[in-house]
Protein backbone atom coordinates (compact mmCIF):
# COMPACT_ATOMS: atom_id res chain seq x y z
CA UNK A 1 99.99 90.12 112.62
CA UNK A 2 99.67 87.85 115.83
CA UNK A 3 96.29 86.23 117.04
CA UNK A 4 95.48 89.56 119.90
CA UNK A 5 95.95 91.92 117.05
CA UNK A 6 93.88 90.40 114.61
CA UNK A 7 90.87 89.84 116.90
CA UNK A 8 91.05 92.53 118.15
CA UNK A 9 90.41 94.29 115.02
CA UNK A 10 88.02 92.44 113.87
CA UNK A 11 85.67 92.87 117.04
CA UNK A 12 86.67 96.63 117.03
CA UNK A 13 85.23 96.72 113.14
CA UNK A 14 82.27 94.83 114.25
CA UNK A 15 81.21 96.36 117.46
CA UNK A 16 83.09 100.24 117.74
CA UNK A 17 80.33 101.36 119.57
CA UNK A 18 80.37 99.27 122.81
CA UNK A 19 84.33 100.05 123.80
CA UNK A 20 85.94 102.52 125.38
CA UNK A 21 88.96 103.60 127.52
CA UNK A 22 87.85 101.19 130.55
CA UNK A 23 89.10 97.84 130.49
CA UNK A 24 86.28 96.60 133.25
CA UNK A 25 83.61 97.77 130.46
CA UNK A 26 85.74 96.39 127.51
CA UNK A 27 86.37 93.39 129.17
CA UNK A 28 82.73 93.04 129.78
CA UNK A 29 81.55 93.77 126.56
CA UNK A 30 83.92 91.49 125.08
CA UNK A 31 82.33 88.80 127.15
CA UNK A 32 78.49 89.75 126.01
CA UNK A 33 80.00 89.79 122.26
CA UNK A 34 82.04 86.65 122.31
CA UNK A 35 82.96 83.25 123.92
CA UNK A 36 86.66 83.41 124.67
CA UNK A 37 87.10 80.30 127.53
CA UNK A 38 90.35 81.38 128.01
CA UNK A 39 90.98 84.18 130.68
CA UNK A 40 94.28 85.49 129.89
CA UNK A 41 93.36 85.59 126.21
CA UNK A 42 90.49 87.49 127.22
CA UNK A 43 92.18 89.95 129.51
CA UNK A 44 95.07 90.05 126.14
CA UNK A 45 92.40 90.65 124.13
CA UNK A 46 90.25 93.80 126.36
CA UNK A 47 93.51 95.01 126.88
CA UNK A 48 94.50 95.62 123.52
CA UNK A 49 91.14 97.14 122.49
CA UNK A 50 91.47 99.47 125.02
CA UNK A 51 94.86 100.71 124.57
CA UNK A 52 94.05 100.87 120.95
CA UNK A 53 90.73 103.39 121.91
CA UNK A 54 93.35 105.33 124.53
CA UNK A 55 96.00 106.30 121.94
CA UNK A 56 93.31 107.12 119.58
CA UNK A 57 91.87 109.28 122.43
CA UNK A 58 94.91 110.81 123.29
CA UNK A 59 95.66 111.56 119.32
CA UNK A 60 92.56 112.92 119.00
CA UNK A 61 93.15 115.34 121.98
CA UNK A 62 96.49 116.46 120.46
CA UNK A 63 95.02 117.20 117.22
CA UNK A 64 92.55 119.33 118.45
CA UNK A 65 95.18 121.47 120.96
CA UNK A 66 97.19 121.30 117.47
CA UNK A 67 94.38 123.67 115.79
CA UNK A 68 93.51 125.39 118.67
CA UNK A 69 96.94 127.10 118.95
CA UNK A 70 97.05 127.23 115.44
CA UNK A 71 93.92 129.56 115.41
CA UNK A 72 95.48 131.27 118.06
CA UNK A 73 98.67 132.37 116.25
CA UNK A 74 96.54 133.13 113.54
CA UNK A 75 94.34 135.50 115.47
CA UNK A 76 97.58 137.49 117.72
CA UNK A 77 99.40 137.37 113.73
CA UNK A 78 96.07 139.30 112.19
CA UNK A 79 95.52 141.29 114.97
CA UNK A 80 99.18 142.79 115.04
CA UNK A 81 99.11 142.98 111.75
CA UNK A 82 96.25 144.65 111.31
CA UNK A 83 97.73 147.09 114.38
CA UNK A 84 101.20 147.48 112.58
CA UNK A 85 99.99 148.32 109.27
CA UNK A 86 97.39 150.97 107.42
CA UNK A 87 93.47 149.45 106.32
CA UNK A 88 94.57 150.88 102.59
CA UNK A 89 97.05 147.79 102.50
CA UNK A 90 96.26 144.60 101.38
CA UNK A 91 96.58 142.34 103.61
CA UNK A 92 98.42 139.06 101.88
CA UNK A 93 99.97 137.67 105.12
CA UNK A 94 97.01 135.83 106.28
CA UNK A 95 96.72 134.14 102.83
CA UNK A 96 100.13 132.72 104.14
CA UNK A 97 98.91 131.57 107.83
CA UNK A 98 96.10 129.83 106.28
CA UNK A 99 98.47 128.05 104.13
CA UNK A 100 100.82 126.89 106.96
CA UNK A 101 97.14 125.20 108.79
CA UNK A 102 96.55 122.94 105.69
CA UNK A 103 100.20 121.96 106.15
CA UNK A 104 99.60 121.27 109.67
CA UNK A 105 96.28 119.37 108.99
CA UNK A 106 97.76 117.40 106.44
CA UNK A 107 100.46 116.46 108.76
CA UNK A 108 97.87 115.45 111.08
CA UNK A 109 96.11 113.45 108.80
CA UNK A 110 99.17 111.65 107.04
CA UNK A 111 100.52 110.79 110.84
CA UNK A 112 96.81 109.30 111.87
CA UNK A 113 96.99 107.10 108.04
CA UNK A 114 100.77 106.04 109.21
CA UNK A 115 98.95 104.54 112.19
């Protein structure tokens, strides 16, 4: 792991709470946190924290649209179902949707550990 990386990580398990998506603010914060005399490092260093906390962001974002629609199709697959069918049937077919959203959230969750 090179030098940005690595610092990076370690002032992102330290001090989470004061970055974010802006690199102004990171780059700021980095500066109240640490001494880094070097300005490119620096800028290397804000840089990478903040595309870090952007593609977590953006993961994040996708995740949740992820279960959204997923709830979605589950509510229009009930809904005909429950149109297309008599009450005196049991219903076994949403057993089966609710199946298919652990599979999605376990993808979700495997492809945020792979990260």
């Amino acid at each position: 792991m090179d030098r940005i990386k690595r610092i990076s990580n370690e002032v992102l398990k330290e001090y989470s709470e004061r970055f974010g998506t802006d690199f102004l603010t990171n780059k700021q914060s980095l500066n109240e946190i640490s001494v880094v005399r070097s300005k490119g490092l620096k800028n290397k260093i804000a840089g990478y924290i903040t595309k870090m906390l952007q593609r977590q962001a953006k993961f994040e974002e996708r995740k949740q649209m992820i279960i959204d629609n997923e709830k979605k199709s589950q509510e229009h697959k009930e809904s005909t179902t429950k149109k297309s069918k008599p009450a005196a049937e049991p219903a076994a077919e949403p057993e089966h949707i609710a199946t298919n959203e652990k599979t999605v959230a376990e993808e979700i969750v495997d492809e945020s550990k792979s990260e």
